[in-house]
C-alpha atoms as a PDB file:
ATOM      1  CA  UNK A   1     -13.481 -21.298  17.083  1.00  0.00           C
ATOM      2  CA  UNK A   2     -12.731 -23.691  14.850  1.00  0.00           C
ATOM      3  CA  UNK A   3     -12.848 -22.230  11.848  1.00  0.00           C
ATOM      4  CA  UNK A   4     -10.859 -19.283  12.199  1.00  0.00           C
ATOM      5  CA  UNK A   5      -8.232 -19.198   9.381  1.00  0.00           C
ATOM      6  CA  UNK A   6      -6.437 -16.153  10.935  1.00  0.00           C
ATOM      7  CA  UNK A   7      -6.911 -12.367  12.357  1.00  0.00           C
ATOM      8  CA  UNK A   8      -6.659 -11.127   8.961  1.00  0.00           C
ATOM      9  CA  UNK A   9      -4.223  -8.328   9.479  1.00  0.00           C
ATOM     10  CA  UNK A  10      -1.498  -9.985   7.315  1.00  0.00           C
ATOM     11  CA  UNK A  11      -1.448 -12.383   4.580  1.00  0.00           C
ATOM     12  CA  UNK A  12       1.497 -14.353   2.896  1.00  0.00           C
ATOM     13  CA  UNK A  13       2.990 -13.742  -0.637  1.00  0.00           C
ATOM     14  CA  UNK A  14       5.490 -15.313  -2.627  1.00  0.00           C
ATOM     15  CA  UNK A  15       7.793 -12.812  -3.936  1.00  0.00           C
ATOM     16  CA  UNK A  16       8.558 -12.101  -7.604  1.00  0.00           C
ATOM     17  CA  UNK A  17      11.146  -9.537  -6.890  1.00  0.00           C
ATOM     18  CA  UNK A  18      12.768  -8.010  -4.049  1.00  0.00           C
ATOM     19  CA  UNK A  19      11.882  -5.856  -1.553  1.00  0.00           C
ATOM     20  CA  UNK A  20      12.325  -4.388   1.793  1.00  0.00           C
ATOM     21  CA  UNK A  21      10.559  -4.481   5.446  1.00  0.00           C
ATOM     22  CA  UNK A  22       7.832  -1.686   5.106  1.00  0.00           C
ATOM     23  CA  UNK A  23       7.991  -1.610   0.992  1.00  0.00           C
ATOM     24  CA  UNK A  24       4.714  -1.399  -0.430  1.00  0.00           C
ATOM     25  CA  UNK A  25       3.394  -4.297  -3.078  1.00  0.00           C
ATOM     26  CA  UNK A  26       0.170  -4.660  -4.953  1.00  0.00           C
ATOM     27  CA  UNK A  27      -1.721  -8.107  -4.004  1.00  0.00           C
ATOM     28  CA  UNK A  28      -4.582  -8.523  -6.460  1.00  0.00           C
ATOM     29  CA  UNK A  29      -6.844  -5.635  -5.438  1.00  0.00           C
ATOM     30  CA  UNK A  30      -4.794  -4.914  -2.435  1.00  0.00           C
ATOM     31  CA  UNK A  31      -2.088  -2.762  -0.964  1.00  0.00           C
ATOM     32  CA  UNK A  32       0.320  -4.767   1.319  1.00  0.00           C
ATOM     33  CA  UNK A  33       3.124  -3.890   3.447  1.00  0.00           C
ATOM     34  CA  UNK A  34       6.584  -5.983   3.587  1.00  0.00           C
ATOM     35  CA  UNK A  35       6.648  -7.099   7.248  1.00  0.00           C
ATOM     36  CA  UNK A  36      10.774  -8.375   6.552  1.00  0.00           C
ATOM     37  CA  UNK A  37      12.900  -7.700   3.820  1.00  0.00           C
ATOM     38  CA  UNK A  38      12.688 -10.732   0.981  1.00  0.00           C
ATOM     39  CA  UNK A  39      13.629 -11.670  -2.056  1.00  0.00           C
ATOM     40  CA  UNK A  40      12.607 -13.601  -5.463  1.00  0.00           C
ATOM     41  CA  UNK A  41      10.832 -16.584  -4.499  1.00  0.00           C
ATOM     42  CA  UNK A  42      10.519 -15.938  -0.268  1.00  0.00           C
ATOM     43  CA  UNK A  43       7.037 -16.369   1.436  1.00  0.00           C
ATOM     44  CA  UNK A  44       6.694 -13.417   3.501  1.00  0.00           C
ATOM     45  CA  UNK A  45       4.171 -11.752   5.646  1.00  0.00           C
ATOM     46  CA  UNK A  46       2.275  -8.826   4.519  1.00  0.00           C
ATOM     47  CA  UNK A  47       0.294  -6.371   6.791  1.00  0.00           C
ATOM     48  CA  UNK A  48      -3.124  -5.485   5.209  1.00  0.00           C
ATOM     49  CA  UNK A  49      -4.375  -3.547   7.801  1.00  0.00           C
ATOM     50  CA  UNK A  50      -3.427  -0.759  10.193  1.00  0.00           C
ATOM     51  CA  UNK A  51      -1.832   2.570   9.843  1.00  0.00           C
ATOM     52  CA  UNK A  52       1.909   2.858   8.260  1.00  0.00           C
ATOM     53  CA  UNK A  53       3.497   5.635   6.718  1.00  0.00           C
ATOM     54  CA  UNK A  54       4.069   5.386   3.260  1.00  0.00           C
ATOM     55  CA  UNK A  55       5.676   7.441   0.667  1.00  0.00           C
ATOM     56  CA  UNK A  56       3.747   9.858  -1.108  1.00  0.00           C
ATOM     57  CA  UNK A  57       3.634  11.599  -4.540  1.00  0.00           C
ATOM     58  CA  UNK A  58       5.861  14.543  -3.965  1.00  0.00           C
ATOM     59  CA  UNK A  59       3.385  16.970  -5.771  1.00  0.00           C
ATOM     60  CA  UNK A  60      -0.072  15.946  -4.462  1.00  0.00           C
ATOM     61  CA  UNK A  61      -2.165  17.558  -1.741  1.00  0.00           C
ATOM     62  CA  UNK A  62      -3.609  14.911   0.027  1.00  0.00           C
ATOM     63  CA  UNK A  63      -6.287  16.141   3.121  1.00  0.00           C
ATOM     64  CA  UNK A  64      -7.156  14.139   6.434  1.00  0.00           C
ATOM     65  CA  UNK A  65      -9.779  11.806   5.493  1.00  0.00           C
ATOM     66  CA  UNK A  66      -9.138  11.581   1.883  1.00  0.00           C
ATOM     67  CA  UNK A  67      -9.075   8.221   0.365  1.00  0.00           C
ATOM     68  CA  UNK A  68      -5.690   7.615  -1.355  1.00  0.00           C
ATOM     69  CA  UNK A  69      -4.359   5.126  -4.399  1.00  0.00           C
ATOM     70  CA  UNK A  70      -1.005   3.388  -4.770  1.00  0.00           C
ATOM     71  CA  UNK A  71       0.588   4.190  -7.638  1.00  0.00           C
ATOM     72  CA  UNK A  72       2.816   1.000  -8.320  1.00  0.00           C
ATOM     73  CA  UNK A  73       5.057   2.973 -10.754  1.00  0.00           C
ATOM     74  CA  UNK A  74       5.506   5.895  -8.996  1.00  0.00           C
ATOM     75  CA  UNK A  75       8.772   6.585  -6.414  1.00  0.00           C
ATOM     76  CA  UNK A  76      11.719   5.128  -8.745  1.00  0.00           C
ATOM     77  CA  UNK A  77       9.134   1.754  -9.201  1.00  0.00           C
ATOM     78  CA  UNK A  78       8.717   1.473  -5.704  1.00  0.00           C
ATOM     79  CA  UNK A  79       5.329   2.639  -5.637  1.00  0.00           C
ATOM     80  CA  UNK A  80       3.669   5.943  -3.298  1.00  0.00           C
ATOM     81  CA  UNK A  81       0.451   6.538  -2.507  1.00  0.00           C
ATOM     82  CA  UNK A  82      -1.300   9.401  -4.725  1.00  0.00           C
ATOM     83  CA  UNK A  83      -4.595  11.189  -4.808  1.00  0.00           C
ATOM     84  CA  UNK A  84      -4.761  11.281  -8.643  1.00  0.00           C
ATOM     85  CA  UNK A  85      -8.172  10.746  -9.917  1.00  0.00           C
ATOM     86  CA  UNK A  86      -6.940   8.413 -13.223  1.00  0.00           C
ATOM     87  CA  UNK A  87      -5.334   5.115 -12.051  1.00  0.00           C
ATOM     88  CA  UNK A  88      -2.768   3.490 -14.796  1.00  0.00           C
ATOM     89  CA  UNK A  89      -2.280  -0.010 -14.934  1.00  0.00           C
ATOM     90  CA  UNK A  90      -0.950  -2.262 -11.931  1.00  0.00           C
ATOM     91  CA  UNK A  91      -2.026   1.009  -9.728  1.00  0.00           C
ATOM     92  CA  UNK A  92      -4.693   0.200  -6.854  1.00  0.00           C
ATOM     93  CA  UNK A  93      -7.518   2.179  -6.403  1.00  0.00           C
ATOM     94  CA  UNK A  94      -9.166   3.226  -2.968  1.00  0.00           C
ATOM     95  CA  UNK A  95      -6.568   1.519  -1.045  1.00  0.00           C
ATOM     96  CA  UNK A  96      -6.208   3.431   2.271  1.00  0.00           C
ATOM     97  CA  UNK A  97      -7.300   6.824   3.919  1.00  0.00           C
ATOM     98  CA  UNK A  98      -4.959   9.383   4.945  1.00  0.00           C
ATOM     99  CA  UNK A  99      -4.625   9.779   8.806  1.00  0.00           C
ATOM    100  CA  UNK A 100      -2.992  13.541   8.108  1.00  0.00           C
ATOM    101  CA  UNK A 101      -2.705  15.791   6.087  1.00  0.00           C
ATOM    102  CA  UNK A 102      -0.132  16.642   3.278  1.00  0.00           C
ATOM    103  CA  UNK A 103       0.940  18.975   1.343  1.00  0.00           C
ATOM    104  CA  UNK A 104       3.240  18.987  -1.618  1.00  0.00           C
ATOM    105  CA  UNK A 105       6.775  18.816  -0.845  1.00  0.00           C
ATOM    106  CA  UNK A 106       5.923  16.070   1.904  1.00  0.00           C
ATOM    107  CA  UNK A 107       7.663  13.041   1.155  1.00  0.00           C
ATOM    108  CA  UNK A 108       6.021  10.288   3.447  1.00  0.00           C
ATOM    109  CA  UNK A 109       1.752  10.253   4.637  1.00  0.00           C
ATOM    110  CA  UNK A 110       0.143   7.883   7.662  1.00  0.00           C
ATOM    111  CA  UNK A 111      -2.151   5.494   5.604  1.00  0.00           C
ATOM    112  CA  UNK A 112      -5.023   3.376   7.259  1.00  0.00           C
ATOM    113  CA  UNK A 113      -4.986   0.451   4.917  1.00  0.00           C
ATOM    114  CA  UNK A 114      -8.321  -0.617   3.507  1.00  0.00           C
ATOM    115  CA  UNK A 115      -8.580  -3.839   2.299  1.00  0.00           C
ATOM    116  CA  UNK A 116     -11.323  -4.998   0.450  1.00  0.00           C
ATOM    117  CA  UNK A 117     -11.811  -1.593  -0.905  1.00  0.00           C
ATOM    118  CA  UNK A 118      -9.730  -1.326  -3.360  1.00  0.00           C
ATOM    119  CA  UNK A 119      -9.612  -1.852  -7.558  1.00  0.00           C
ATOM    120  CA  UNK A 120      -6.296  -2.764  -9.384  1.00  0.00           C
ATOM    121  CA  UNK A 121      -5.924  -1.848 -12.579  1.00  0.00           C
END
């Protein structure tokens, strides 16, 4: 086909800070995942689709099936992916599913990405 622009699994983003190969980053109303590590001003890939394990919110319970946020402020900055019902600014909303279940303690979740789906705030 001509028209195909790509498989739209990734998309590119110019960086405005640093960050590393499977780091998290809110683009527009989207969760992205650093395909390479980059810094200020790179254009790198992002993967906006697929499974990858993420960090979590230490303290939520998050079931198999439930649909999960990023909270952009939470993990030192870094950003995790929570199940809290109140999003605060620069979070995004409906982002993913969980693949698995957590419960609190666990550090890390599986995360089918959901693009399209989601609200920044």
């Amino acid at each position: 086909m001509r028209n195909l622009v790509s498989d739209g699994k990734r998309i590119n983003v110019t960086l405005a800070a640093t960050i590393v190969s499977g780091g998290g980053l809110q683009i527009g109303d989207m969760l992205g995942v650093a395909s390479v590590d980059g810094v200020n001003g790179d254009n790198i890939a992002f993967a906006i689709r697929q499974t990858y394990e993420l960090p979590k919110a230490t303290a939520d319970v998050i079931a198999a099936g439930d649909v999960v946020n990023w909270d952009a402020s939470g993990n030192g900055g870094l950003g995790e992916i929570t199940s809290a019902a109140t999003a605060a600014a620069g979070d995004v909303t409906a982002c993913g599913v969980a693949m698995e279940a957590a419960a609190g303690g666990v550090l890390l979740i599986a995360v089918q990405l959901t693009p399209g789906t989601g609200t920044g705030s």
